[in-house]
PDB file of N, CA and C in Angstrom:
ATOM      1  N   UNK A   1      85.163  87.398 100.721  1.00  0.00           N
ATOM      2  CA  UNK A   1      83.907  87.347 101.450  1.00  0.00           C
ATOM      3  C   UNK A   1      83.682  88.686 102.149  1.00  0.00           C
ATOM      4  N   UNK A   2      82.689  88.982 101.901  1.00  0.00           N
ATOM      5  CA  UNK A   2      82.462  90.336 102.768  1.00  0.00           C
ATOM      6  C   UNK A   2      81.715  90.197 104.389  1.00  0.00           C
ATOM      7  N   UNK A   3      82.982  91.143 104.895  1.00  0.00           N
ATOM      8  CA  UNK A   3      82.308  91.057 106.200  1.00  0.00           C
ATOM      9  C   UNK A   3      81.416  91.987 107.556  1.00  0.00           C
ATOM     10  N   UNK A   4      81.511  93.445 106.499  1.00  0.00           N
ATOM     11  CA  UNK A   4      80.744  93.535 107.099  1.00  0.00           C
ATOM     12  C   UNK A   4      80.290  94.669 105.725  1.00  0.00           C
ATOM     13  N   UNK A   5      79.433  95.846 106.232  1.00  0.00           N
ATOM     14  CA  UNK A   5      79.198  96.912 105.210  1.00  0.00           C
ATOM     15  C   UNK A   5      77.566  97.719 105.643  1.00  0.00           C
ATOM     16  N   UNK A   6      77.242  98.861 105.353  1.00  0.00           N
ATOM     17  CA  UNK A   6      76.775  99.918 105.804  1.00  0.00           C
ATOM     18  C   UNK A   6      76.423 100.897 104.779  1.00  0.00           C
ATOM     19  N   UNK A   7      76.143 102.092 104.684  1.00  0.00           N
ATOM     20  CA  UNK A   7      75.813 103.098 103.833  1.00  0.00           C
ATOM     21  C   UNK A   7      77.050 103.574 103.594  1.00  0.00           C
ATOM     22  N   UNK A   8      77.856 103.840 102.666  1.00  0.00           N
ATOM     23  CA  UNK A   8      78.887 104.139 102.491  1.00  0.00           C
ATOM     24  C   UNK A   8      80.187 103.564 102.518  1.00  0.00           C
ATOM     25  N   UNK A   9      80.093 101.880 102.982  1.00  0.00           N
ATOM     26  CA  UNK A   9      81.169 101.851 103.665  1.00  0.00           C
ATOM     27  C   UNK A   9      81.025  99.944 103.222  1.00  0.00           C
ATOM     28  N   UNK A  10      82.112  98.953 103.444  1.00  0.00           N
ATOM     29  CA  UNK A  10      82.083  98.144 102.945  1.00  0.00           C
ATOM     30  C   UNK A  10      83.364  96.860 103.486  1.00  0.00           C
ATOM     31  N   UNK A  11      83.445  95.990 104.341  1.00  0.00           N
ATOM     32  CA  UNK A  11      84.409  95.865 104.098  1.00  0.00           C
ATOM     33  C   UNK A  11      84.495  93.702 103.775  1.00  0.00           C
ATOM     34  N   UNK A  12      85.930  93.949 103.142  1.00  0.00           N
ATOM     35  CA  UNK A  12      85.870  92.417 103.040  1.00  0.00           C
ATOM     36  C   UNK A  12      86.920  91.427 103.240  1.00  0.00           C
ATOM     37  N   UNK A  13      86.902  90.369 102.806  1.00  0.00           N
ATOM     38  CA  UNK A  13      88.623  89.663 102.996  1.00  0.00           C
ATOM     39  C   UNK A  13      88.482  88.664 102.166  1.00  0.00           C
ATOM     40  N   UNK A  14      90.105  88.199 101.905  1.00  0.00           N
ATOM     41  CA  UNK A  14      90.432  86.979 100.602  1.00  0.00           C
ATOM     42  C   UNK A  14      91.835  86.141 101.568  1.00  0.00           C
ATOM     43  N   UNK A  15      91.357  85.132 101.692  1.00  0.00           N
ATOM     44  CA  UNK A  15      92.411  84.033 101.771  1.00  0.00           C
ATOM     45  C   UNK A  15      93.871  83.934 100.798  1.00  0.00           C
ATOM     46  N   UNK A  16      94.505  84.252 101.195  1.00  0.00           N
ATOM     47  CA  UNK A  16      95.988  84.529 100.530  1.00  0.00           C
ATOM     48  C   UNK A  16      96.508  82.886 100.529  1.00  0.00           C
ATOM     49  N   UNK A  17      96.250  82.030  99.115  1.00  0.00           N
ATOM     50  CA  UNK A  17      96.427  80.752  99.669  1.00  0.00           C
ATOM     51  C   UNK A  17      97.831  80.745  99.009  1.00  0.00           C
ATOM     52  N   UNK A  18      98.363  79.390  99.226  1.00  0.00           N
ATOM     53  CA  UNK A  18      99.720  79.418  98.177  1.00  0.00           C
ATOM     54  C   UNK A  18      99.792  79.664  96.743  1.00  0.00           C
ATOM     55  N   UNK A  19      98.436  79.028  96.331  1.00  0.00           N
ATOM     56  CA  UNK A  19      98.750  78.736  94.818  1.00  0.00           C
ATOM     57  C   UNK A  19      98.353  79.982  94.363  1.00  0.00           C
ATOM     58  N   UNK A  20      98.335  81.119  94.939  1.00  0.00           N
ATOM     59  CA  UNK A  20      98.193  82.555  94.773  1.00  0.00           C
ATOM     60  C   UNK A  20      99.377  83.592  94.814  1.00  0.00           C
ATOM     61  N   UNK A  21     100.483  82.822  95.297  1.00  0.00           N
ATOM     62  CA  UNK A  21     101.894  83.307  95.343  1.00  0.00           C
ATOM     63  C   UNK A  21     102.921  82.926  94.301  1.00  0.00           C
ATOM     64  N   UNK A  22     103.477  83.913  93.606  1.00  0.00           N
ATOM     65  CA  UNK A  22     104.459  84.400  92.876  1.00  0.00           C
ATOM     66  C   UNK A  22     105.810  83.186  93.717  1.00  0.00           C
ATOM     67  N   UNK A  23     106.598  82.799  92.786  1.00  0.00           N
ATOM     68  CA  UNK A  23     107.791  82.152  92.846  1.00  0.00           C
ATOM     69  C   UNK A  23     108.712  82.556  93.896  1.00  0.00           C
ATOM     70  N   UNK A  24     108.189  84.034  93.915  1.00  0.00           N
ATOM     71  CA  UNK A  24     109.469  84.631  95.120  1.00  0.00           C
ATOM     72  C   UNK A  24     108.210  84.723  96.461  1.00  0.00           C
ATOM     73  N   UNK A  25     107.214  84.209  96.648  1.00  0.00           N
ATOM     74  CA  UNK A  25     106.557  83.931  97.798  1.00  0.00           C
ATOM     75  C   UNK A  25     105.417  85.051  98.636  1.00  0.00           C
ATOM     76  N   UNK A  26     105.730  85.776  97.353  1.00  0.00           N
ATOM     77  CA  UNK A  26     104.334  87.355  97.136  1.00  0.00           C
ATOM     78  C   UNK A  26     103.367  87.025  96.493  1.00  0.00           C
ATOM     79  N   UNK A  27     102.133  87.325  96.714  1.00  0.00           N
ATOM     80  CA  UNK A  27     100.813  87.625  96.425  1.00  0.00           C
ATOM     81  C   UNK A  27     101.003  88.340  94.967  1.00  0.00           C
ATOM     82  N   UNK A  28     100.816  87.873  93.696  1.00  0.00           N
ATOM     83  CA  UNK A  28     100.984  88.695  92.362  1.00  0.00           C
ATOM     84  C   UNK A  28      99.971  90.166  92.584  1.00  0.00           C
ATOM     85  N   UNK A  29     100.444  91.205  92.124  1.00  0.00           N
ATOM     86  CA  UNK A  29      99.555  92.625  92.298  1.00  0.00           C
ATOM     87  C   UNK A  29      98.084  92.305  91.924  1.00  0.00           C
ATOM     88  N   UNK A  30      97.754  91.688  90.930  1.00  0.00           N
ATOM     89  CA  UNK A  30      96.437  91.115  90.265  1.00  0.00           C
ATOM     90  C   UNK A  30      95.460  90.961  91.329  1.00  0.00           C
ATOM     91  N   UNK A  31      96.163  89.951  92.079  1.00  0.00           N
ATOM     92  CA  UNK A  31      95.274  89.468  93.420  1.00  0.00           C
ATOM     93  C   UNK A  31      94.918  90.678  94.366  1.00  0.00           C
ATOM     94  N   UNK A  32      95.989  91.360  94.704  1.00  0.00           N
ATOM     95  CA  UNK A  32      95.472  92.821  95.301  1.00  0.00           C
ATOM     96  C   UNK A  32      94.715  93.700  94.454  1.00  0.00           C
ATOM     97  N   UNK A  33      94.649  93.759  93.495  1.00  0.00           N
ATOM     98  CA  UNK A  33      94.168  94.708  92.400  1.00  0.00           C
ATOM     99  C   UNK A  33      92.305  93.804  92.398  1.00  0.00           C
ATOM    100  N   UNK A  34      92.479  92.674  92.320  1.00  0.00           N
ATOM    101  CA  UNK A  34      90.738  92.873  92.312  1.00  0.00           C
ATOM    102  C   UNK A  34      89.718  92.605  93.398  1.00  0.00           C
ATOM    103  N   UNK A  35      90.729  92.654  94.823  1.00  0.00           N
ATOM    104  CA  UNK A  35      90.133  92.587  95.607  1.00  0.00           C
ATOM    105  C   UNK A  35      89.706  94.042  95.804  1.00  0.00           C
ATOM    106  N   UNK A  36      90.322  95.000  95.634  1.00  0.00           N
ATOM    107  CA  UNK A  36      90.097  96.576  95.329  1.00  0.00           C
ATOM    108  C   UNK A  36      89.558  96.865  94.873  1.00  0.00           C
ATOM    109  N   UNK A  37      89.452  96.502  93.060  1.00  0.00           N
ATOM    110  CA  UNK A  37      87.660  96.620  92.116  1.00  0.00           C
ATOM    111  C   UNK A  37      86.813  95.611  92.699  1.00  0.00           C
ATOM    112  N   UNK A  38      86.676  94.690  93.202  1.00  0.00           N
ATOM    113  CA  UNK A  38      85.366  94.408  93.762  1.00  0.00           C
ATOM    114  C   UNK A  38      85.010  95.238  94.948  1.00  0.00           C
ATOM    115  N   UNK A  39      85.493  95.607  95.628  1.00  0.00           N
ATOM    116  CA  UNK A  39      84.803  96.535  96.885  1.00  0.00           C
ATOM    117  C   UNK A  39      84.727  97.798  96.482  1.00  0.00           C
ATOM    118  N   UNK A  40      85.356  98.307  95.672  1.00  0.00           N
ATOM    119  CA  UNK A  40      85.346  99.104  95.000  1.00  0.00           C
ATOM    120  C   UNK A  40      84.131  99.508  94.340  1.00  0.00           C
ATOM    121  N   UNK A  41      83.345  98.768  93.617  1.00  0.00           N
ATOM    122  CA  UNK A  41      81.859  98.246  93.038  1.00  0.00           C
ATOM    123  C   UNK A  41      81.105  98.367  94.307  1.00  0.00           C
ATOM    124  N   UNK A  42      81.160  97.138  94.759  1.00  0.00           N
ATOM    125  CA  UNK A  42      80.358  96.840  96.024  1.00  0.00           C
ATOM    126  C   UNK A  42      79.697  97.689  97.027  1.00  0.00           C
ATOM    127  N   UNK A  43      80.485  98.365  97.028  1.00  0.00           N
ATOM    128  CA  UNK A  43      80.213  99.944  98.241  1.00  0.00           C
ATOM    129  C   UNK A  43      79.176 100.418  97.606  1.00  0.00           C
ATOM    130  N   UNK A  44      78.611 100.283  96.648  1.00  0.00           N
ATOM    131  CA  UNK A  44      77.535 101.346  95.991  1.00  0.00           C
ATOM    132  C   UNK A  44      76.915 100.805  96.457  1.00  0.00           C
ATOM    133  N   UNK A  45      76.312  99.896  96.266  1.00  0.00           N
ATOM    134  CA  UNK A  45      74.914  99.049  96.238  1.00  0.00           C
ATOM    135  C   UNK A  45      74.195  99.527  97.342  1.00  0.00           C
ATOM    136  N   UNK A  46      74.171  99.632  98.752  1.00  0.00           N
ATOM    137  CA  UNK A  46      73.588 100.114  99.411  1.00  0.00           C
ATOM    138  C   UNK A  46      72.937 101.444  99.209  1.00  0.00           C
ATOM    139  N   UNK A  47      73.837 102.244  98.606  1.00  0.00           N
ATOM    140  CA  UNK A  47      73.760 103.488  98.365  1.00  0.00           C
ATOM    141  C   UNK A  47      72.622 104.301  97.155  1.00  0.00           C
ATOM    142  N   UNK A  48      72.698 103.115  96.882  1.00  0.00           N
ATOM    143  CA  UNK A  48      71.985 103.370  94.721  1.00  0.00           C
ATOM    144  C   UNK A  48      70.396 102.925  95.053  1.00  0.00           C
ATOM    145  N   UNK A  49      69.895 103.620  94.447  1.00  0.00           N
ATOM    146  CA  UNK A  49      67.968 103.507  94.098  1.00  0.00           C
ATOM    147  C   UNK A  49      68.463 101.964  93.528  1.00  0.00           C
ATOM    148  N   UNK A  50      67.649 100.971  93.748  1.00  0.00           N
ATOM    149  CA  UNK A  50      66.935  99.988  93.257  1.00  0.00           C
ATOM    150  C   UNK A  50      67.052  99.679  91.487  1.00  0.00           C
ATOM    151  N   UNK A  51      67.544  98.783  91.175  1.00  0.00           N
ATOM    152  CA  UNK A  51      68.519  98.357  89.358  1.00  0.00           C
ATOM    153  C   UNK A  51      69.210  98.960  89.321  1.00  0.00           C
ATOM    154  N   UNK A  52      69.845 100.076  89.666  1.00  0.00           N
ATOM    155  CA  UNK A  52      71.299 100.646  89.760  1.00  0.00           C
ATOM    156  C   UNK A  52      72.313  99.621  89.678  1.00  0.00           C
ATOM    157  N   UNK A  53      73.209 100.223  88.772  1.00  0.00           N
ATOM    158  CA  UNK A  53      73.985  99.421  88.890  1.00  0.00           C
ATOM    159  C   UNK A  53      75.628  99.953  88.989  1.00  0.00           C
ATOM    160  N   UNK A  54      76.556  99.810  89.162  1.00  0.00           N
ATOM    161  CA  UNK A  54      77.699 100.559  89.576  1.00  0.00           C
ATOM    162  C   UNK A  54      78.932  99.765  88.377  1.00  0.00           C
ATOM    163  N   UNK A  55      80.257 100.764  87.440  1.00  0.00           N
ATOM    164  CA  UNK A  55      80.767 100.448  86.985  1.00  0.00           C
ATOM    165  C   UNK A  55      82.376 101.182  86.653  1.00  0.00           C
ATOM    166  N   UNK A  56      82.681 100.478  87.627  1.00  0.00           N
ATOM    167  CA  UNK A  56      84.584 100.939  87.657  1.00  0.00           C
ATOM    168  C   UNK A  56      84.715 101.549  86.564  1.00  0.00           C
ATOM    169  N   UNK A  57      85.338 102.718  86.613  1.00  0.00           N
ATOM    170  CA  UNK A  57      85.568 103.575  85.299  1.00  0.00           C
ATOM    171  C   UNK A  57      87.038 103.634  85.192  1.00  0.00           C
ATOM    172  N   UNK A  58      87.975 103.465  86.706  1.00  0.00           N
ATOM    173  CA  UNK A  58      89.361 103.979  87.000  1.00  0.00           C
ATOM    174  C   UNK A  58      89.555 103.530  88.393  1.00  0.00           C
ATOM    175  N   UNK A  59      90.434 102.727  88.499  1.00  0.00           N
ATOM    176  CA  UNK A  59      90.911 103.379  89.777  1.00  0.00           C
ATOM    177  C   UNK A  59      92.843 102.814  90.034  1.00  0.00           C
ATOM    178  N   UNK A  60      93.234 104.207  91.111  1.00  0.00           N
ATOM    179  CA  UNK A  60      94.971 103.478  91.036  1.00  0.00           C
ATOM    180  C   UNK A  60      95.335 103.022  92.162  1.00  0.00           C
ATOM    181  N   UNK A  61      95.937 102.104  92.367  1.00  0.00           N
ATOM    182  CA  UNK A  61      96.438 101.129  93.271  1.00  0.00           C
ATOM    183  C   UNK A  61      97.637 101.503  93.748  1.00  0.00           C
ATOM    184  N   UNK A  62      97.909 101.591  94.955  1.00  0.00           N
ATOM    185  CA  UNK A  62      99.631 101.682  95.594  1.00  0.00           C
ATOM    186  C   UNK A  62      99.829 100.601  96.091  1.00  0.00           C
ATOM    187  N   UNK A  63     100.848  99.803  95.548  1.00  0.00           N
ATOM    188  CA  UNK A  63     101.338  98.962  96.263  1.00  0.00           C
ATOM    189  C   UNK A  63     102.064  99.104  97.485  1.00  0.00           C
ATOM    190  N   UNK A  64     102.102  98.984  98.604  1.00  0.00           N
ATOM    191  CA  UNK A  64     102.939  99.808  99.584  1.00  0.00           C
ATOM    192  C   UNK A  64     103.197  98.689 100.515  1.00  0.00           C
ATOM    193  N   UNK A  65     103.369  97.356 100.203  1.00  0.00           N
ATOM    194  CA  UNK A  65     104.090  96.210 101.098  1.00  0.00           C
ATOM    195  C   UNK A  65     103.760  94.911 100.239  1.00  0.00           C
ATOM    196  N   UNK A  66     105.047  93.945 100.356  1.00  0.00           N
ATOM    197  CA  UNK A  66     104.951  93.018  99.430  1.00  0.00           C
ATOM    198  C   UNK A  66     103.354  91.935 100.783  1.00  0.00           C
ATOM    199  N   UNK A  67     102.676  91.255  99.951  1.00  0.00           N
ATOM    200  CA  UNK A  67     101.720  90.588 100.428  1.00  0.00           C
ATOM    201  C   UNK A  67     102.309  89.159 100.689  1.00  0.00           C
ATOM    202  N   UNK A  68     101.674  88.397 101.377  1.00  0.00           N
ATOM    203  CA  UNK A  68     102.358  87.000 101.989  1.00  0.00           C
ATOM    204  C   UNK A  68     100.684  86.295 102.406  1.00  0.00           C
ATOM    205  N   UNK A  69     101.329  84.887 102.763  1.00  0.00           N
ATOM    206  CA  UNK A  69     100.064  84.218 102.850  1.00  0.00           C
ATOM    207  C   UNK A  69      99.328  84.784 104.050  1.00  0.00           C
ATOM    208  N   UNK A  70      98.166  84.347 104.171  1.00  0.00           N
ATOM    209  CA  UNK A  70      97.375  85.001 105.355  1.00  0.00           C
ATOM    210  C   UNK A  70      96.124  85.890 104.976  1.00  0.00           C
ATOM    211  N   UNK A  71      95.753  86.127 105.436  1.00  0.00           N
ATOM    212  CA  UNK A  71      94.602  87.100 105.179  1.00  0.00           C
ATOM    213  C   UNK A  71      95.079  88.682 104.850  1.00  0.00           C
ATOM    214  N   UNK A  72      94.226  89.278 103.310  1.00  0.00           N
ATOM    215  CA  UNK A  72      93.623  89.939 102.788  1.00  0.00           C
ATOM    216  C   UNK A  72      92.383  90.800 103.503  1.00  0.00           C
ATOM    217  N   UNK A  73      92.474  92.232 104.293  1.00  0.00           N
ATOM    218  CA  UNK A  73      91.337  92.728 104.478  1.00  0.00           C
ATOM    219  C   UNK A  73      91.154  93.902 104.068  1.00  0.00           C
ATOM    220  N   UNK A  74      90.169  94.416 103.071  1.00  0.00           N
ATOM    221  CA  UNK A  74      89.764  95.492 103.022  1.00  0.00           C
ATOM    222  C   UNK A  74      88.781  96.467 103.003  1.00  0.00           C
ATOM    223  N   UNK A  75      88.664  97.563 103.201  1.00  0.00           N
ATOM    224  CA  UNK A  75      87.641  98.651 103.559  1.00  0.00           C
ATOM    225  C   UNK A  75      87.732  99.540 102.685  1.00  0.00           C
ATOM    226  N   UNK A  76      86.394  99.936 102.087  1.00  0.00           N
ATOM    227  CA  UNK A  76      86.278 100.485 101.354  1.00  0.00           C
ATOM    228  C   UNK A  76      85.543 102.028 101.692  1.00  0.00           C
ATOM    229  N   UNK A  77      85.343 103.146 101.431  1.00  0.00           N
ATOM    230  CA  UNK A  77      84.544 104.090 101.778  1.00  0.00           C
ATOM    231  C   UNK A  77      84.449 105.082 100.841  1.00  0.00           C
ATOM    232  N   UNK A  78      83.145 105.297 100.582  1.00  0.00           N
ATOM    233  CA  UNK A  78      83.011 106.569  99.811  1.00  0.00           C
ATOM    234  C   UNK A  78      83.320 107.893  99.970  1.00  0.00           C
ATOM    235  N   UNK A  79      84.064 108.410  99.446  1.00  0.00           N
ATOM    236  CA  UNK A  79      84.104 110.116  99.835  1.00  0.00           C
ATOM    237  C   UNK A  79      83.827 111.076  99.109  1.00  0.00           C
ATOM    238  N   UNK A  80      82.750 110.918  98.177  1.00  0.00           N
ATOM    239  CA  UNK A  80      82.144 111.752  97.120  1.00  0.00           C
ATOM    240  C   UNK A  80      81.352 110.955  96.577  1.00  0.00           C
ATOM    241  N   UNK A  81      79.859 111.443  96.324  1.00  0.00           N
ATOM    242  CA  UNK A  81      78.674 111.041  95.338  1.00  0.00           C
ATOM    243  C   UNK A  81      77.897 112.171  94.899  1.00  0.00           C
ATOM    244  N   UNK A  82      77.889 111.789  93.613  1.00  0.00           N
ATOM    245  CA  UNK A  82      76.496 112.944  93.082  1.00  0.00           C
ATOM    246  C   UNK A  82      75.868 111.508  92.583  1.00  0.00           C
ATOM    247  N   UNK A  83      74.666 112.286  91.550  1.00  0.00           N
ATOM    248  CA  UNK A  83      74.010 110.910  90.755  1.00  0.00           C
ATOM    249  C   UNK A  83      74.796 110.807  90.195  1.00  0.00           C
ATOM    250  N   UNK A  84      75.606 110.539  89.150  1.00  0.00           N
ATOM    251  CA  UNK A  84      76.632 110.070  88.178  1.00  0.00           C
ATOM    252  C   UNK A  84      77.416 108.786  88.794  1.00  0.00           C
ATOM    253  N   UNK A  85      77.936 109.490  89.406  1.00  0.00           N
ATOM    254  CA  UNK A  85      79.440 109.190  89.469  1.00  0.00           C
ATOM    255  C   UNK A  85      79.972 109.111  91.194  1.00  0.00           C
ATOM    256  N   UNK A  86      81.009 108.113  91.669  1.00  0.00           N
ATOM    257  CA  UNK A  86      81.405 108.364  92.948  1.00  0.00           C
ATOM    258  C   UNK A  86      82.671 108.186  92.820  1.00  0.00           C
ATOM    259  N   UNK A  87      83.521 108.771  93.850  1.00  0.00           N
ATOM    260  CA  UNK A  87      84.608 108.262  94.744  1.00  0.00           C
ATOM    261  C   UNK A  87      84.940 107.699  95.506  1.00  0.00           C
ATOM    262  N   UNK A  88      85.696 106.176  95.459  1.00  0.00           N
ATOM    263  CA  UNK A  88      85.677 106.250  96.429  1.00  0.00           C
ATOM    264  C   UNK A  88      87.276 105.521  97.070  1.00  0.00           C
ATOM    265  N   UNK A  89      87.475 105.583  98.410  1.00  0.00           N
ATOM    266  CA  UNK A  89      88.991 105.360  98.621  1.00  0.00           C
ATOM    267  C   UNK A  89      89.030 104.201  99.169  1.00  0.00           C
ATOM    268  N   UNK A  90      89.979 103.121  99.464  1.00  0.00           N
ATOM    269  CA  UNK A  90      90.227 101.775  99.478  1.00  0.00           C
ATOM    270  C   UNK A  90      91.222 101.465 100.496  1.00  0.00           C
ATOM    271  N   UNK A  91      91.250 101.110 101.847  1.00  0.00           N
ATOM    272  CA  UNK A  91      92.909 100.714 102.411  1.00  0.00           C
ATOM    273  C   UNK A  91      92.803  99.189 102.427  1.00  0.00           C
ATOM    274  N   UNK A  92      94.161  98.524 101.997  1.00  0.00           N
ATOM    275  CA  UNK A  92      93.883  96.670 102.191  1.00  0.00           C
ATOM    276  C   UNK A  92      94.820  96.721 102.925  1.00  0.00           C
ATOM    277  N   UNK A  93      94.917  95.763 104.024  1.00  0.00           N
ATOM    278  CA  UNK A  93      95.809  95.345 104.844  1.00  0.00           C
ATOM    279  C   UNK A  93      96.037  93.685 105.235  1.00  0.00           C
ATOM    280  N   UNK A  94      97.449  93.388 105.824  1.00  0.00           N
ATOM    281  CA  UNK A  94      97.548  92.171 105.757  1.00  0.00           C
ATOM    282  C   UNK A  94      97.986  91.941 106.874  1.00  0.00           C
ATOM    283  N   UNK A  95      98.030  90.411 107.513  1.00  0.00           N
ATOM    284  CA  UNK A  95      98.321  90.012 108.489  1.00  0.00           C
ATOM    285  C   UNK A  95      99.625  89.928 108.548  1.00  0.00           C
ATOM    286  N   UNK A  96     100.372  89.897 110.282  1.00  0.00           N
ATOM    287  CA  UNK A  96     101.698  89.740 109.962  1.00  0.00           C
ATOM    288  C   UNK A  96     102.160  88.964 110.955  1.00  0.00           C
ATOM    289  N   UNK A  97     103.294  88.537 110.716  1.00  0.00           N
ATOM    290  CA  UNK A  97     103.757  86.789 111.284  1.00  0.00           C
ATOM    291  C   UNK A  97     103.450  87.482 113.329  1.00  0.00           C
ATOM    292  N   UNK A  98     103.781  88.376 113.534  1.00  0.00           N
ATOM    293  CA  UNK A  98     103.246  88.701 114.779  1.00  0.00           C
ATOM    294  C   UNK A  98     101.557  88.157 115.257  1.00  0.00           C
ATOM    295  N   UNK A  99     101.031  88.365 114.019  1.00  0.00           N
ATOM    296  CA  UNK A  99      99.518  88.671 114.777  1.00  0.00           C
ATOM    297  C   UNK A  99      99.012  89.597 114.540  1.00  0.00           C
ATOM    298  N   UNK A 100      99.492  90.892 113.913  1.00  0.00           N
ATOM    299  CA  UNK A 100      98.595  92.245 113.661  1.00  0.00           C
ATOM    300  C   UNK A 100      98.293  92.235 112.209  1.00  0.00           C
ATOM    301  N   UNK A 101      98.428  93.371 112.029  1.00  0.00           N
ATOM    302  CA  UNK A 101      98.068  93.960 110.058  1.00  0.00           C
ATOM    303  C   UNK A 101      99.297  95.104 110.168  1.00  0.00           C
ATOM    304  N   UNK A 102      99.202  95.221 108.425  1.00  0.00           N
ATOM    305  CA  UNK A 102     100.042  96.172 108.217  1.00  0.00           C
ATOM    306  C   UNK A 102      99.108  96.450 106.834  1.00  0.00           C
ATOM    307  N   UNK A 103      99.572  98.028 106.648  1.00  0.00           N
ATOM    308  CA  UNK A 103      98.729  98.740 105.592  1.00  0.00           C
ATOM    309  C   UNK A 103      99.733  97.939 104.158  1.00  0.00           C
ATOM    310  N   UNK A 104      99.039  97.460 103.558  1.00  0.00           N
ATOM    311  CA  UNK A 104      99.787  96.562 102.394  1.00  0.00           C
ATOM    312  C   UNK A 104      99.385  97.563 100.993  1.00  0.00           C
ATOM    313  N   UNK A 105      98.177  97.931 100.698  1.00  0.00           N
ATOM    314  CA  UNK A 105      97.859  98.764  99.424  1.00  0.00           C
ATOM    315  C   UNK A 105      97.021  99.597 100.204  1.00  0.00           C
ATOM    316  N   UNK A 106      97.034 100.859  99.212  1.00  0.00           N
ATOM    317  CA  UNK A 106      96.056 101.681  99.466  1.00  0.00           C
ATOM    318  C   UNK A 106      95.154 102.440  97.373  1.00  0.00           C
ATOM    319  N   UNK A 107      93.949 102.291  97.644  1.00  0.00           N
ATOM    320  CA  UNK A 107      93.641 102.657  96.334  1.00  0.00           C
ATOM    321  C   UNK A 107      92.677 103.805  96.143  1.00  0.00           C
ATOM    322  N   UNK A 108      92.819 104.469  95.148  1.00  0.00           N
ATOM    323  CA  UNK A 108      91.231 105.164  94.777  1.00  0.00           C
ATOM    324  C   UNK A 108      90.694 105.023  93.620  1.00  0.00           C
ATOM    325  N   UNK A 109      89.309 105.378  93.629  1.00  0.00           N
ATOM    326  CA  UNK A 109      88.946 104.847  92.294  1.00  0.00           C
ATOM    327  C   UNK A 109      87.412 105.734  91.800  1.00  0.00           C
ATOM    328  N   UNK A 110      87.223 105.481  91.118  1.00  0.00           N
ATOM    329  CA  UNK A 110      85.779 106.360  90.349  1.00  0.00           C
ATOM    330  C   UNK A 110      84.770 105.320  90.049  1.00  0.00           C
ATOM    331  N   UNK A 111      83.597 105.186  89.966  1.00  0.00           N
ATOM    332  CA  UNK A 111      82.396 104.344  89.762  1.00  0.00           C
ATOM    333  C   UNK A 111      81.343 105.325  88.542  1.00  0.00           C
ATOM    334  N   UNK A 112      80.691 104.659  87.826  1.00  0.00           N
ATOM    335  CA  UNK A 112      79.596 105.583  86.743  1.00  0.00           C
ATOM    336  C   UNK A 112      78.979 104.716  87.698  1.00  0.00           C
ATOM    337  N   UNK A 113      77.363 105.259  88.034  1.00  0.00           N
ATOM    338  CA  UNK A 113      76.082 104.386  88.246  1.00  0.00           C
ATOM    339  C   UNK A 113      75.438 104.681  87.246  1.00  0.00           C
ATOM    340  N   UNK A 114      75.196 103.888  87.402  1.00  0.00           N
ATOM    341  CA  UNK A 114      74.045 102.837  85.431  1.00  0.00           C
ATOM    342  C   UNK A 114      72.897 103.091  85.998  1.00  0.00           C
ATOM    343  N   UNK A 115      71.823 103.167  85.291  1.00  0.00           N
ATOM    344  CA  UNK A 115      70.526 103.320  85.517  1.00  0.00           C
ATOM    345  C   UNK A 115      70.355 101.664  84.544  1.00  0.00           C
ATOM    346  N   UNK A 116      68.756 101.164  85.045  1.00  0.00           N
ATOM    347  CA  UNK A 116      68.985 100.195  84.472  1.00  0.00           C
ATOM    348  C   UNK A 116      68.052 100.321  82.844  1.00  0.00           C
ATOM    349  N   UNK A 117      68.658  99.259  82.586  1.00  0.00           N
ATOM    350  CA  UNK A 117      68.360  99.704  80.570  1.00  0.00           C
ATOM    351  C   UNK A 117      66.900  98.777  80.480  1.00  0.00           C
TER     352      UNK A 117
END
């Protein structure tokens, strides 16, 4: 669900339920991986003339903490646009049995904008 988002900027969250956890009690990468291409996408839209449309070309994922149940949040931000093509960079973070977040993935990625056909 997205919760909030702006010109450039985007952010959202996913319920980390059980039946989303791996045998050993982690979040499978998949689940982090498309919460990343969807915001990833998403961030354009504000940004793009009207039928534009935005289409993941690439992007790489760091896994950088195993994930656990709880909330999924991430922010997305652009840091490069021409007409073509954007950049843009990704941090997801997760809740932790304390009460805070911890930086769990971090991604970047490339977008083509589509003109519409």
């Amino acid at each position: 669900r997205h919760t909030g988002c702006g010109a450039g900027w985007i952010e959202a969250e996913l319920d980390v339920r059980a039946d989303l956890l791996t045998p050993f009690g982690t979040a499978h990468g998949g689940v982090v991986s498309a919460l990343a291409d969807h915001v990833l996408g998403s961030v354009m839209y504000p940004v793009m003339a009207s039928g534009q449309w935005a289409a993941t070309t690439e992007f790489k994922l760091n896994l950088l903490r195993p994930v656990r149940e709880g909330v999924l949040r991430a922010r997305a931000d652009i840091i490069s646009m021409s007409r073509r093509t954007a950049v843009v960079r990704i941090d997801i973070t997760n809740d932790t049995p304390e009460g805070g977040a911890r930086l769990a993935a971090a991604a970047q990625g490339t977008v083509s904008i589509q003109d519409p056909r």
